[in-house]
C-alpha atoms as a PDB file:
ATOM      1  CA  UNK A   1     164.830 110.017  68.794  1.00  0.00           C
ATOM      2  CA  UNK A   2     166.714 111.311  72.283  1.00  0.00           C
ATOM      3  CA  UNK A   3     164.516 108.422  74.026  1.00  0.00           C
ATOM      4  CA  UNK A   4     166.370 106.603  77.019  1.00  0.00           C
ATOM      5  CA  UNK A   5     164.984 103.394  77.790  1.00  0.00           C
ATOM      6  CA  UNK A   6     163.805 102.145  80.351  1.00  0.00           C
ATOM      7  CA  UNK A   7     166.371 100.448  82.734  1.00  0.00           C
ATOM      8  CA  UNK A   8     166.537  97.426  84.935  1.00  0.00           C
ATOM      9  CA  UNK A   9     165.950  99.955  88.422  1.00  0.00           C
ATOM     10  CA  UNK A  10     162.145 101.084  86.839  1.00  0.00           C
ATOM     11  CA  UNK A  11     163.424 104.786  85.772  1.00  0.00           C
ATOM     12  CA  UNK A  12     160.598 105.725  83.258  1.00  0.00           C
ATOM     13  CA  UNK A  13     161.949 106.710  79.593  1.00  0.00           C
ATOM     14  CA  UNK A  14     162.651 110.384  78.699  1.00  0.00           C
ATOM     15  CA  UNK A  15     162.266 111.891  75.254  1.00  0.00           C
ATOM     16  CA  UNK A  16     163.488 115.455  74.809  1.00  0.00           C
ATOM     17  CA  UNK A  17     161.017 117.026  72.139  1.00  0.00           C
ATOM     18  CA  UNK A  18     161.745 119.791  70.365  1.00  0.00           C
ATOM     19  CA  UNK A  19     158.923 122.059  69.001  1.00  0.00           C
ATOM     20  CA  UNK A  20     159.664 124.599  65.689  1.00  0.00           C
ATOM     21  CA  UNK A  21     161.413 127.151  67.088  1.00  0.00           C
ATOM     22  CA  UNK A  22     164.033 124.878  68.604  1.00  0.00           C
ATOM     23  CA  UNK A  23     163.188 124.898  72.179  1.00  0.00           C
ATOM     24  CA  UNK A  24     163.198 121.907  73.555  1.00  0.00           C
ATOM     25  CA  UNK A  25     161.493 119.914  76.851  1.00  0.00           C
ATOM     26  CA  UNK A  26     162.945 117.362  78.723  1.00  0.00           C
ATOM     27  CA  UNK A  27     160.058 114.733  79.215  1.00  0.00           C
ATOM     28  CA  UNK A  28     159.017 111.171  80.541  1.00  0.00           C
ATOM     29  CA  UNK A  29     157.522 108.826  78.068  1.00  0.00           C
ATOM     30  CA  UNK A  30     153.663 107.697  79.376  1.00  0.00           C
ATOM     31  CA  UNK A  31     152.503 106.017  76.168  1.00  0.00           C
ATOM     32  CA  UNK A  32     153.469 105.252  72.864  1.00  0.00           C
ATOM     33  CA  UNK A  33     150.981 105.486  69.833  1.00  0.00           C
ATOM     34  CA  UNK A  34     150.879 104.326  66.165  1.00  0.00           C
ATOM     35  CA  UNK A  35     148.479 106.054  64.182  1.00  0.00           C
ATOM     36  CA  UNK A  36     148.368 105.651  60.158  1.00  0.00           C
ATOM     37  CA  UNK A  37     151.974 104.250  60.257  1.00  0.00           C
ATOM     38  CA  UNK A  38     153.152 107.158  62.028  1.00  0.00           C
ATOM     39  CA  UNK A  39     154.316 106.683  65.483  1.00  0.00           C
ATOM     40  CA  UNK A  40     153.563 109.624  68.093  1.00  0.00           C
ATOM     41  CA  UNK A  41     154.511 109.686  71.931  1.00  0.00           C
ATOM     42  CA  UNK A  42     152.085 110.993  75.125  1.00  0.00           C
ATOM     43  CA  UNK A  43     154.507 112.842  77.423  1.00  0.00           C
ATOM     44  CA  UNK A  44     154.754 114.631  80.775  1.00  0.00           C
ATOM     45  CA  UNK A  45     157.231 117.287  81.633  1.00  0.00           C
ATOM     46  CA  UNK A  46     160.428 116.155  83.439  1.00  0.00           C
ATOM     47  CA  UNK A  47     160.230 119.365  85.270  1.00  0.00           C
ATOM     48  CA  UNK A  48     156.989 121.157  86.833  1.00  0.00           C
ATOM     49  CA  UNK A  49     154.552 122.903  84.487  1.00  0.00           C
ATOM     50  CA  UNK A  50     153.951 126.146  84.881  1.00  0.00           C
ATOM     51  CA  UNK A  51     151.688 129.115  84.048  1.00  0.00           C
ATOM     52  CA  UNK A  52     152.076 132.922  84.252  1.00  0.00           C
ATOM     53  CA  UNK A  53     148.728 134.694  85.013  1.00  0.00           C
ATOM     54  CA  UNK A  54     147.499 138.274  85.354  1.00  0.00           C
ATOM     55  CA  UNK A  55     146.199 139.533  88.748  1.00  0.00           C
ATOM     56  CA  UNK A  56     143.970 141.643  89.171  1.00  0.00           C
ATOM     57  CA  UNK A  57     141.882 143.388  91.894  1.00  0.00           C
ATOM     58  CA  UNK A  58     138.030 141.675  92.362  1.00  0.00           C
ATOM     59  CA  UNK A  59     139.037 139.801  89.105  1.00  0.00           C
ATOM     60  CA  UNK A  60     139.713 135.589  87.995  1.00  0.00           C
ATOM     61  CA  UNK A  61     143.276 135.667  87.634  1.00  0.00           C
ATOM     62  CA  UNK A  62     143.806 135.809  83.792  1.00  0.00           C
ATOM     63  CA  UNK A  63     146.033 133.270  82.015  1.00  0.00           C
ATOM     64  CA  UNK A  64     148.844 135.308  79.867  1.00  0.00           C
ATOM     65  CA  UNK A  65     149.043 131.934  76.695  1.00  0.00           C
ATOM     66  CA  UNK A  66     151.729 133.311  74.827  1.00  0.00           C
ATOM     67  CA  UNK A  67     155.391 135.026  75.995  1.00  0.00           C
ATOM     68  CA  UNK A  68     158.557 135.734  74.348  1.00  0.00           C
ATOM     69  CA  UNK A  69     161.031 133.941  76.732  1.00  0.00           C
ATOM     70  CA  UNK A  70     162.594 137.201  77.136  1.00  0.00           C
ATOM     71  CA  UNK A  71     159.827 139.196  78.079  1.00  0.00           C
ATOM     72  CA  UNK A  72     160.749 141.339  81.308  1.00  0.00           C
ATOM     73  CA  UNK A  73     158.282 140.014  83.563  1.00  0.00           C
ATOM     74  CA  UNK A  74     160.065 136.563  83.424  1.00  0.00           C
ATOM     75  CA  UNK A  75     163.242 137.945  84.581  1.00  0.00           C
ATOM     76  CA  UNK A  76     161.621 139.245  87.748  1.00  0.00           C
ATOM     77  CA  UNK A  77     159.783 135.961  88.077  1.00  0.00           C
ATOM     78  CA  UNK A  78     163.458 134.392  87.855  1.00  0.00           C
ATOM     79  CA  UNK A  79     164.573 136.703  90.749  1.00  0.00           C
ATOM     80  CA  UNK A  80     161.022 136.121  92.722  1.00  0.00           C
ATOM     81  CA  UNK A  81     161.917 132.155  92.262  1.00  0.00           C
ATOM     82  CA  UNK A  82     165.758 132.108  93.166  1.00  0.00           C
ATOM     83  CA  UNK A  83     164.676 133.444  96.241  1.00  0.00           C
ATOM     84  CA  UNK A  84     162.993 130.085  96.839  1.00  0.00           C
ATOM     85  CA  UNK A  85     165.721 127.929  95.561  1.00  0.00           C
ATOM     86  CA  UNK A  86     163.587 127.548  92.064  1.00  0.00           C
ATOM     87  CA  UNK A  87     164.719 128.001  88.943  1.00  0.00           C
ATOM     88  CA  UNK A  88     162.563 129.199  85.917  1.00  0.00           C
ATOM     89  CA  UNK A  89     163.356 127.381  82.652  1.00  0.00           C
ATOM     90  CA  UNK A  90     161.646 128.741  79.111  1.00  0.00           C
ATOM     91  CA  UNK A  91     161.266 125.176  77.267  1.00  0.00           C
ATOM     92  CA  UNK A  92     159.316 124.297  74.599  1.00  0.00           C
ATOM     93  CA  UNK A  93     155.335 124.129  74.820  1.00  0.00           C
ATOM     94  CA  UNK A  94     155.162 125.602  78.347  1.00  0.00           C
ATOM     95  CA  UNK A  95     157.238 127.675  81.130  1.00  0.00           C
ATOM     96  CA  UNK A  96     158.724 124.687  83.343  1.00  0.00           C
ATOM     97  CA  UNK A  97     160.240 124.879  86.874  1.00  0.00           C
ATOM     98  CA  UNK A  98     163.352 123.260  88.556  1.00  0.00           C
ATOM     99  CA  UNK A  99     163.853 122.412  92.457  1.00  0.00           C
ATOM    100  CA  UNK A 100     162.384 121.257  95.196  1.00  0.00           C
ATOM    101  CA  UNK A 101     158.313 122.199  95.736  1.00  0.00           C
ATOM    102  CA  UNK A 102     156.063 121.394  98.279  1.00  0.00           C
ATOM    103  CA  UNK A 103     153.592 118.555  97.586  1.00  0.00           C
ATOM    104  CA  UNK A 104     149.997 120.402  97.548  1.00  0.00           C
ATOM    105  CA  UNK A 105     148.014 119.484 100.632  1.00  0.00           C
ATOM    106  CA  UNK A 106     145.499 116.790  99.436  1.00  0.00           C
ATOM    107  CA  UNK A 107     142.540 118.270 101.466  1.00  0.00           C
ATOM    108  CA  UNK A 108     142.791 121.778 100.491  1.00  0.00           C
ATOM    109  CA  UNK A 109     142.873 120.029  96.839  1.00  0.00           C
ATOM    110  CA  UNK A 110     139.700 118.314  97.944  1.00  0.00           C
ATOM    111  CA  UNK A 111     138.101 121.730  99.201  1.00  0.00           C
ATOM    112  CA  UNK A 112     139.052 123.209  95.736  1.00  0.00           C
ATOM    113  CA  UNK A 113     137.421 120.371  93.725  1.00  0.00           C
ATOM    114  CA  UNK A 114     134.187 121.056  96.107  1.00  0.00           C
ATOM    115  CA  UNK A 115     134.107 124.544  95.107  1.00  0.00           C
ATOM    116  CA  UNK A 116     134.712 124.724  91.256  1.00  0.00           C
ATOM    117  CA  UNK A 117     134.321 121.376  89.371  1.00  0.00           C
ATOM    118  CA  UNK A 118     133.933 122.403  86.150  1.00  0.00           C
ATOM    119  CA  UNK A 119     137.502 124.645  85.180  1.00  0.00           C
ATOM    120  CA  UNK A 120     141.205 123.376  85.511  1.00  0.00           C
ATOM    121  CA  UNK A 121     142.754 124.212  89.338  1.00  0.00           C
ATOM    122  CA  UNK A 122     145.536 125.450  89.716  1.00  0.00           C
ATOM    123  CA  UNK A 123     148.014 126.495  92.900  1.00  0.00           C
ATOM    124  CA  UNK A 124     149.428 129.683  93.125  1.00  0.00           C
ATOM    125  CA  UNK A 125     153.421 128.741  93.077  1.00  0.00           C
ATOM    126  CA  UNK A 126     154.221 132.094  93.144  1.00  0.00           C
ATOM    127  CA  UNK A 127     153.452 135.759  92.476  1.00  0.00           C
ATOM    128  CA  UNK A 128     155.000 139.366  92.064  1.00  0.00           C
ATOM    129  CA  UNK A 129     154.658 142.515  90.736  1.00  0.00           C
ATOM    130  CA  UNK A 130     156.216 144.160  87.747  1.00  0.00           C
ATOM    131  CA  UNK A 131     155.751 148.217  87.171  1.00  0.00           C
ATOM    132  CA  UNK A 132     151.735 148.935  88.128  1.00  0.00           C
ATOM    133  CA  UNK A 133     150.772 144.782  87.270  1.00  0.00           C
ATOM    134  CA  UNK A 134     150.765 141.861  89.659  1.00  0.00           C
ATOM    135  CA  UNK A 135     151.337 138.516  88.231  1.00  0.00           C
ATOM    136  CA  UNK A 136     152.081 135.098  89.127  1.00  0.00           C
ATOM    137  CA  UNK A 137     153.409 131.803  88.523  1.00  0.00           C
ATOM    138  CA  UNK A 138     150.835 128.730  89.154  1.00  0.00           C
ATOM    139  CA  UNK A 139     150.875 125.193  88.938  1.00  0.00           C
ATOM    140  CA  UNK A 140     148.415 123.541  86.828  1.00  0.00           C
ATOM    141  CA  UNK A 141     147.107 120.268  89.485  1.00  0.00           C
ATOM    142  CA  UNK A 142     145.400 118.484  85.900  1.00  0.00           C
ATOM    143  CA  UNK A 143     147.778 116.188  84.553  1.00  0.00           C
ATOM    144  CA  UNK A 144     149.868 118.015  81.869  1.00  0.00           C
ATOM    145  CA  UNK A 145     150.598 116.335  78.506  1.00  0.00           C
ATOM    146  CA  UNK A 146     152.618 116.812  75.918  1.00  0.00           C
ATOM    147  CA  UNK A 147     152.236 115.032  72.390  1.00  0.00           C
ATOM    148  CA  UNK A 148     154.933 114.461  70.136  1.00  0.00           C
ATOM    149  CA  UNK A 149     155.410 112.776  66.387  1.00  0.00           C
ATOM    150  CA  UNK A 150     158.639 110.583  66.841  1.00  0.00           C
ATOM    151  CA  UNK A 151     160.098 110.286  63.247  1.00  0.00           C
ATOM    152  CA  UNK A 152     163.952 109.873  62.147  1.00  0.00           C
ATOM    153  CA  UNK A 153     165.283 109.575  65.455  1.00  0.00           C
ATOM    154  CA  UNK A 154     163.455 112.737  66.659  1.00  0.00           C
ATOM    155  CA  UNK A 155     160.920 113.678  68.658  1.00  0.00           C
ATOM    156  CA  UNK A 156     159.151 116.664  67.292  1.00  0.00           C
ATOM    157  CA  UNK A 157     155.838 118.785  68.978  1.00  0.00           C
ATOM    158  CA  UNK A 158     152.763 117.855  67.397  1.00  0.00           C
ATOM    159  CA  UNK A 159     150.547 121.322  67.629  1.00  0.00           C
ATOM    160  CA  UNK A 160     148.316 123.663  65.383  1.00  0.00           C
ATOM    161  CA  UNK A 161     146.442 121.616  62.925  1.00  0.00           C
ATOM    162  CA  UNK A 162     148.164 119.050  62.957  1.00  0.00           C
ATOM    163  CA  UNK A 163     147.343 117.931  66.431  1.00  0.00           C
ATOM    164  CA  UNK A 164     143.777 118.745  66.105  1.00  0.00           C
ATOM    165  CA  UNK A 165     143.710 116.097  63.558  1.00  0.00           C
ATOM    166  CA  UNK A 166     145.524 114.020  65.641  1.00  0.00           C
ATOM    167  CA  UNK A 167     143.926 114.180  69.232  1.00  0.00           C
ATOM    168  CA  UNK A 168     140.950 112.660  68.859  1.00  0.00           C
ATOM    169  CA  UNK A 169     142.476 109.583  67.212  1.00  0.00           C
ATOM    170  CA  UNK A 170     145.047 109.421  70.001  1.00  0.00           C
ATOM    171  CA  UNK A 171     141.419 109.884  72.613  1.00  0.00           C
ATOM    172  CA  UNK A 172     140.312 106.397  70.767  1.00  0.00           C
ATOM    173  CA  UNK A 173     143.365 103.941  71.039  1.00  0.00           C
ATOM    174  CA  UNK A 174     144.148 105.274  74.419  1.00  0.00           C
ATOM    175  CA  UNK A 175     140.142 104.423  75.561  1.00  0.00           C
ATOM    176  CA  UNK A 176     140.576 101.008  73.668  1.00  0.00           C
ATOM    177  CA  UNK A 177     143.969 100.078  75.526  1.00  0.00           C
ATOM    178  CA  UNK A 178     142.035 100.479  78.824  1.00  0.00           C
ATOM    179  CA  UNK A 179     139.187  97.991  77.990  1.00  0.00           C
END
């Protein structure tokens, strides 16, 4: 299953889960769930989550959901993030960066909830321009999970169908396990 347990110093288990094109993501093991004799994991990226928006002039950034990993504007993000000691990995389920980043500032977090509670927040990690288009790279500041079906000593992405069938019934046993 690629699971390391958890060890006498409190380290929290990783799973590496793989999704169906073979990319994989390094992640820490939050919860473990059983659900009609099938046993599926809750998961946050080892690394930091990221996602690549459009910019645009006067305009809500717009959120770019699907791209190859070698589509040209993530080689100039790589170049754009070296420059910051970061490093731009194209794992499974999401875009993921390595190194050190700041800690966001906890009041301007609080003056962003203030202004817009109703749509995720993100911070702008970085951004750049490629040709005539700006872009950049931001940090979703929601919790990001991953879920996975753990099943002959693998740990597999649960998506499409399959996890809409699946979500809601994790929802319910993770509500129950806080009562």
């Amino acid at each position: 299953m690629s699971v390391t347990g958890p060890s006498n110093n409190g380290e929290v288990p990783t799973v590496l889960v793989k999704d169906i094109q073979g990319s994989s993501l390094l992640c820490f093991l939050e919860q473990l769930i059983s659900i009609d004799e099938k046993d599926y994991a809750l998961l946050t990226p080892v690394d930091t989550p990221v996602s690549l928006f459009r910019l645009v002039d006067g305009a809500d950034p717009e959120l770019i959901e699907k791209i190859s990993s070698s589509e040209p504007i993530l080689s100039v993000a790589d170049v754009v993030l070296q420059e910051h000691d970061l490093t731009l990995v194209r794992s499974a389920v999401t875009l993921t960066v390595t190194g050190e980043l700041d800690e966001p500032d906890p009041e301007e977090l609080e003056e962003e909830d203030q202004n817009d509670d109703d749509s995720e927040t993100y911070e702008l990690l970085v951004s750049f321009r490629v040709e005539d288009n700006e872009y950049g790279l931001y940090i979703p500041l929601d919790p990001f999970f991953v879920v996975a079906k753990l099943e002959g000593g693998q740990a597999s992405l649960v998506e499409g169908e399959e996890f809409d069938q699946v979500q809601q019934l994790i929802e319910k046993e993770l509500d129950e396990r806080e009562i």
